[in-house]
Protein backbone atom coordinates (compact mmCIF):
# COMPACT_ATOMS: atom_id res chain seq x y z
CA UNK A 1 73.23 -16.31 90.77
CA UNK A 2 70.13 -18.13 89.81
CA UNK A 3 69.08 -20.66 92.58
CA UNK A 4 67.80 -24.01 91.32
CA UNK A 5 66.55 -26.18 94.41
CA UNK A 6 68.35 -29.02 95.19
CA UNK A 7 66.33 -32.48 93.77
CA UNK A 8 65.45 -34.94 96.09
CA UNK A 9 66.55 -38.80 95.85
CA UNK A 10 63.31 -39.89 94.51
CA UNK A 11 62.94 -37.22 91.46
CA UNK A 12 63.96 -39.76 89.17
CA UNK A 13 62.06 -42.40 90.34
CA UNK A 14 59.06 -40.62 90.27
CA UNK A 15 60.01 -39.81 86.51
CA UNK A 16 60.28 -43.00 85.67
CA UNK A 17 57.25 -44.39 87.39
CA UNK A 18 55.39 -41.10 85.65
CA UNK A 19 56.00 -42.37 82.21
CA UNK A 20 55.23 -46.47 83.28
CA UNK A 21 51.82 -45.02 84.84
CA UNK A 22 50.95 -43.12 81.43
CA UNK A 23 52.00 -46.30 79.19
CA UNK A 24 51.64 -49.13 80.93
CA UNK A 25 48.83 -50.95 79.48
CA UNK A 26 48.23 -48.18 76.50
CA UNK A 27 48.65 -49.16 72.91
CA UNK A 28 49.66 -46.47 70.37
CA UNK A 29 48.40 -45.76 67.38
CA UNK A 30 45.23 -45.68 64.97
CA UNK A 31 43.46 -47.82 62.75
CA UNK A 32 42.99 -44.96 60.64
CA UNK A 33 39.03 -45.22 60.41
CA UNK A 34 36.84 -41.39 60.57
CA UNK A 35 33.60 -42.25 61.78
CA UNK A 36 31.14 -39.56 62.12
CA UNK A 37 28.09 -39.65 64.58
CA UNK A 38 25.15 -38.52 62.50
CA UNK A 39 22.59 -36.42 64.42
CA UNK A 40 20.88 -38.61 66.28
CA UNK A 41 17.99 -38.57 69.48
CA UNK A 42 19.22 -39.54 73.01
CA UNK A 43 19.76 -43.23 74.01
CA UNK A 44 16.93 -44.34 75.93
CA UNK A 45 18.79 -45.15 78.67
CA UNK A 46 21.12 -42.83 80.36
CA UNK A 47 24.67 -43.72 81.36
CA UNK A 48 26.09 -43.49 84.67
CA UNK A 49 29.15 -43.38 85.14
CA UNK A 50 31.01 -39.95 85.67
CA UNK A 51 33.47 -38.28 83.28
CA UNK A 52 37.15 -38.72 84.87
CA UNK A 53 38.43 -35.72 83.27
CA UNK A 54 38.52 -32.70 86.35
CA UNK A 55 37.62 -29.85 85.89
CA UNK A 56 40.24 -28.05 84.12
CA UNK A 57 42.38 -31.15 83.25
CA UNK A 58 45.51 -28.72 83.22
CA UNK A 59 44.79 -26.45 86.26
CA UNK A 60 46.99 -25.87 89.09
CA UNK A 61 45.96 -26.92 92.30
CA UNK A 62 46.65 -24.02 94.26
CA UNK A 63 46.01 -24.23 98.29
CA UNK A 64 43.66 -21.56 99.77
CA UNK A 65 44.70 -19.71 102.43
CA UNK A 66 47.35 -16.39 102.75
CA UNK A 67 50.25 -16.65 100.42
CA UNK A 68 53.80 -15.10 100.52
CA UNK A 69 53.93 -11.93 98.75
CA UNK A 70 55.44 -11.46 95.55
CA UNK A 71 58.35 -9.22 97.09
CA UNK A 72 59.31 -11.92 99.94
CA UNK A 73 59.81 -14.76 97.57
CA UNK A 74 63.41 -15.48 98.20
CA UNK A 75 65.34 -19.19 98.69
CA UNK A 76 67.84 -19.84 101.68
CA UNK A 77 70.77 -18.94 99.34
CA UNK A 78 70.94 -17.57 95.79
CA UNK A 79 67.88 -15.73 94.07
CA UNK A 80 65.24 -16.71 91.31
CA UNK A 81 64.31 -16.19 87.74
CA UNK A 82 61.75 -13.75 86.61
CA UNK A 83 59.90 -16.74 85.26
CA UNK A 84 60.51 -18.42 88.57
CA UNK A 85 59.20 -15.96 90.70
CA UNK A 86 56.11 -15.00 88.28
CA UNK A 87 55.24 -19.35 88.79
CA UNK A 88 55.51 -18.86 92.47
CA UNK A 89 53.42 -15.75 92.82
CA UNK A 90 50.24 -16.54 94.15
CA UNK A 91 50.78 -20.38 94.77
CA UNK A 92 53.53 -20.52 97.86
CA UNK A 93 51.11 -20.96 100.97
CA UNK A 94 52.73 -18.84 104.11
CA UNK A 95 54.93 -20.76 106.09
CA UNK A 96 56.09 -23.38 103.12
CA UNK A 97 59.56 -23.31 102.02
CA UNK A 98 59.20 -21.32 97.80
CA UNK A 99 61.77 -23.82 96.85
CA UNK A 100 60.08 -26.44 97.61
CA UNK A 101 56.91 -25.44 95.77
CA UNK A 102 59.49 -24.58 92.81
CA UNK A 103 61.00 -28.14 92.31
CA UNK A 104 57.71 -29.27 92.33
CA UNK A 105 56.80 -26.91 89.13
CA UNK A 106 60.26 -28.05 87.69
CA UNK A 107 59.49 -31.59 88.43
CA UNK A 108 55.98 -31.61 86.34
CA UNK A 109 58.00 -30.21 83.31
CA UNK A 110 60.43 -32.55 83.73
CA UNK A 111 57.54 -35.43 84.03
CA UNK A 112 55.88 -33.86 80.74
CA UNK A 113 59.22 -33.87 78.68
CA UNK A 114 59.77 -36.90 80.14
CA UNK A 115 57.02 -38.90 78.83
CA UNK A 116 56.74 -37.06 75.74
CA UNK A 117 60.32 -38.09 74.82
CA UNK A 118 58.67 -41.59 74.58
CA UNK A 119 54.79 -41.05 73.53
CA UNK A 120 53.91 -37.56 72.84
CA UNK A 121 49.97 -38.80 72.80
CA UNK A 122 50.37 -40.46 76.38
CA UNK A 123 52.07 -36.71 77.90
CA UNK A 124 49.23 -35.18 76.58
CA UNK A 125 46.39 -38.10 77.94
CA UNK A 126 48.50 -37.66 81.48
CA UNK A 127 47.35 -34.18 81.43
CA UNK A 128 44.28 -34.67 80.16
CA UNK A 129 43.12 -37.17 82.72
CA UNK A 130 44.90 -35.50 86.10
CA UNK A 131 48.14 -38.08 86.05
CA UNK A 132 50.31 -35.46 85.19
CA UNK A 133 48.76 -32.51 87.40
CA UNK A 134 49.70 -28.64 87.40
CA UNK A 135 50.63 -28.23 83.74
CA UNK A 136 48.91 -25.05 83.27
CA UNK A 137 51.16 -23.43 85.46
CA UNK A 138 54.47 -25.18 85.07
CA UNK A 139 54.37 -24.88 81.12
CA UNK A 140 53.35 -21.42 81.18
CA UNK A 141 56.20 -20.27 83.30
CA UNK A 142 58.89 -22.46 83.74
CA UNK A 143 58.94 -24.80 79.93
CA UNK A 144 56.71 -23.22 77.06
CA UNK A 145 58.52 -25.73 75.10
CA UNK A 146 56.28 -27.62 76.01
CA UNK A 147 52.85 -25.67 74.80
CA UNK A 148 51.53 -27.68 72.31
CA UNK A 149 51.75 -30.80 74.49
CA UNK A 150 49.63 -28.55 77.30
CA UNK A 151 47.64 -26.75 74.34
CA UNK A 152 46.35 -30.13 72.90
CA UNK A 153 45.57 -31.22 76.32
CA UNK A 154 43.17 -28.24 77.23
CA UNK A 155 40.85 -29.59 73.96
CA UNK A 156 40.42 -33.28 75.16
CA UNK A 157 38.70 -35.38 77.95
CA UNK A 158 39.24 -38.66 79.51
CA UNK A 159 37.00 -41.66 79.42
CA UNK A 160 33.68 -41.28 80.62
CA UNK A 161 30.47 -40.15 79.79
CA UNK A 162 29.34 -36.73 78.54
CA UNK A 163 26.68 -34.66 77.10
CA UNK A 164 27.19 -32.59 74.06
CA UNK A 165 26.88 -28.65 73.44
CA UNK A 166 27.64 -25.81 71.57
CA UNK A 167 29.43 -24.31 75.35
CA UNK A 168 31.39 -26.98 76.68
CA UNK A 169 31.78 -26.61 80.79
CA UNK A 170 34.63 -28.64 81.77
CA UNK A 171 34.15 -32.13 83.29
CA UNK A 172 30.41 -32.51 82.21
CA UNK A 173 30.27 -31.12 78.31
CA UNK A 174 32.25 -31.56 75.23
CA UNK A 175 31.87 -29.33 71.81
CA UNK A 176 30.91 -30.95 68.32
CA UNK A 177 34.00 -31.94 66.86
CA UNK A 178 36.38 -35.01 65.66
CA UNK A 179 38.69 -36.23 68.01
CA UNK A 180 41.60 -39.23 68.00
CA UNK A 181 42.05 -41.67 70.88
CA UNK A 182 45.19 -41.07 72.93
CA UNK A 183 46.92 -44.22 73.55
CA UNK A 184 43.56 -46.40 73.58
CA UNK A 185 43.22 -49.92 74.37
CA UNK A 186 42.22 -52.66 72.31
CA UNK A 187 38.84 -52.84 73.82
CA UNK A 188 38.32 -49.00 73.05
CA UNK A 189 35.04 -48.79 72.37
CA UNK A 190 32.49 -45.21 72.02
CA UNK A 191 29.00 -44.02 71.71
CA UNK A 192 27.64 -41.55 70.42
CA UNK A 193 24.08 -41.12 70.74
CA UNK A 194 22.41 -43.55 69.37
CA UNK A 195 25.55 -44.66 67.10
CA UNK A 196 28.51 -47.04 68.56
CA UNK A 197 32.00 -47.75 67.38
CA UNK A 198 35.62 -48.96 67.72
CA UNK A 199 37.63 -46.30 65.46
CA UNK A 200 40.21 -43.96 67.21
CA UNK A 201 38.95 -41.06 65.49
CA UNK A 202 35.35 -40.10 65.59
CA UNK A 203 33.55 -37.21 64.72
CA UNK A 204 30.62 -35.95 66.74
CA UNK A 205 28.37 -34.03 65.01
CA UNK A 206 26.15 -31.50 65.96
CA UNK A 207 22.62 -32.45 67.44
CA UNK A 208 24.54 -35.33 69.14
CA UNK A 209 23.32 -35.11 72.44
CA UNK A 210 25.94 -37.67 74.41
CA UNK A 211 29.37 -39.20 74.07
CA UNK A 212 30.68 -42.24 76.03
CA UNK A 213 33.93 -44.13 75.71
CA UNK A 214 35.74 -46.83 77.67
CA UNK A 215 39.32 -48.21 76.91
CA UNK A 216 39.96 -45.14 74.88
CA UNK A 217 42.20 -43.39 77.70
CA UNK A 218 41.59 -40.08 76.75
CA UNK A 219 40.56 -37.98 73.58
CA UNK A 220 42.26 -35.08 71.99
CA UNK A 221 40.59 -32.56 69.41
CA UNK A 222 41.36 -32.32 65.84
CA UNK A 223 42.39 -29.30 64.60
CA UNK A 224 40.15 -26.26 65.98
């Protein structure tokens, strides 16, 4: 009998304030414009501010320490899955209750399908930007139905500033490529370079050196 831990009272309300977090104050849509950033020197001043995206916007963040062993993963009553136990393996810290490190897996899929049911974009910007945390994990094991919400996710960034190159390293560099605004603002605003604009798609080009946005939320990539 497959044991599925018992929700606490304020599951749904964290659902629910999940999806109000990811939309509240987020407009959807485009206006449709595909500006590209032309290759183009450095600004002559450097930005500041730091890129909010972490660094692997949809990691797991797994405690260090000893964990229980694969073999002594068992709840109080009942059993698990296979694709239960193969998310807990590795990630249950000794002395913490596997259930309990379950429900929260089960509760980040439900937050995903959750807020995907209403904005697809602002799932994948929750990911993207650490709101929704432990995808990787969670989708891989417990709902690959939702993949393509976690695979467009692991090609975008949040707002912030970033330098631009042919290897991105996560949290500091982004690849050439186009990319739409998730949910942005009205104020959305980018540069690139040397070049500035308001479009929710924009393609940076090669020999761009930086990219910064405000208002945009986060950016997904276009096609591959």
């Amino acid at each position: 009998m497959t044991h599925r831990p018992r929700r606490v009272a304020t599951a749904a309300a964290v659902l629910v304030t999940a999806a109000a977090v990811l939309l509240t104050g987020c407009s959807s849509g485009s206006d449709g414009k595909d500006t590209a950033a032309q290759d183009t020197p450095a600004p002559t001043a450097a930005v500041s501010a730091e890129p909010t995206r972490p660094t692997d916007p949809a990691s797991d963040a797994i405690p260090s320490g000893p964990k229980v062993p694969k073999g002594e993963l068992t709840p109080a009553t009942g059993s698990f899955t296979k694709k239960e136990k193969s998310y807990l393996s590795g990630r249950v810290p000794k002395g913490t209750d596997p259930a309990a490190v379950l429900q929260l897996g089960q509760e980040t899929c439900d937050r995903i399908a959750r807020v995907a049911e209403v904005d697809k974009d602002a799932a994948i910007g929750g990911i993207v930007t650490g709101q929704i945390g432990g995808a990787k994990g969670a989708v891989t094991h417990l709902c690959p139905d939702q993949e393509d919400i976690l695979t467009a996710a692991e090609t975008g960034f949040a707002d912030g500033s970033y330098s631009v190159g042919a290897k991105a390293k996560a949290g500091s560099v982004i690849t050439p490529g186009t990319y739409r605004a998730l949910t942005p603002t009205k104020d959305c605003t980018w540069t690139a370079g040397t070049k500035t604009g308001t479009a929710h798609k924009v393609t940076v080009t090669t020999g761009t050196r930086t990219f910064d946005s405000r208002g945009c939320f986060a950016w997904a990539r276009v096609g591959r």
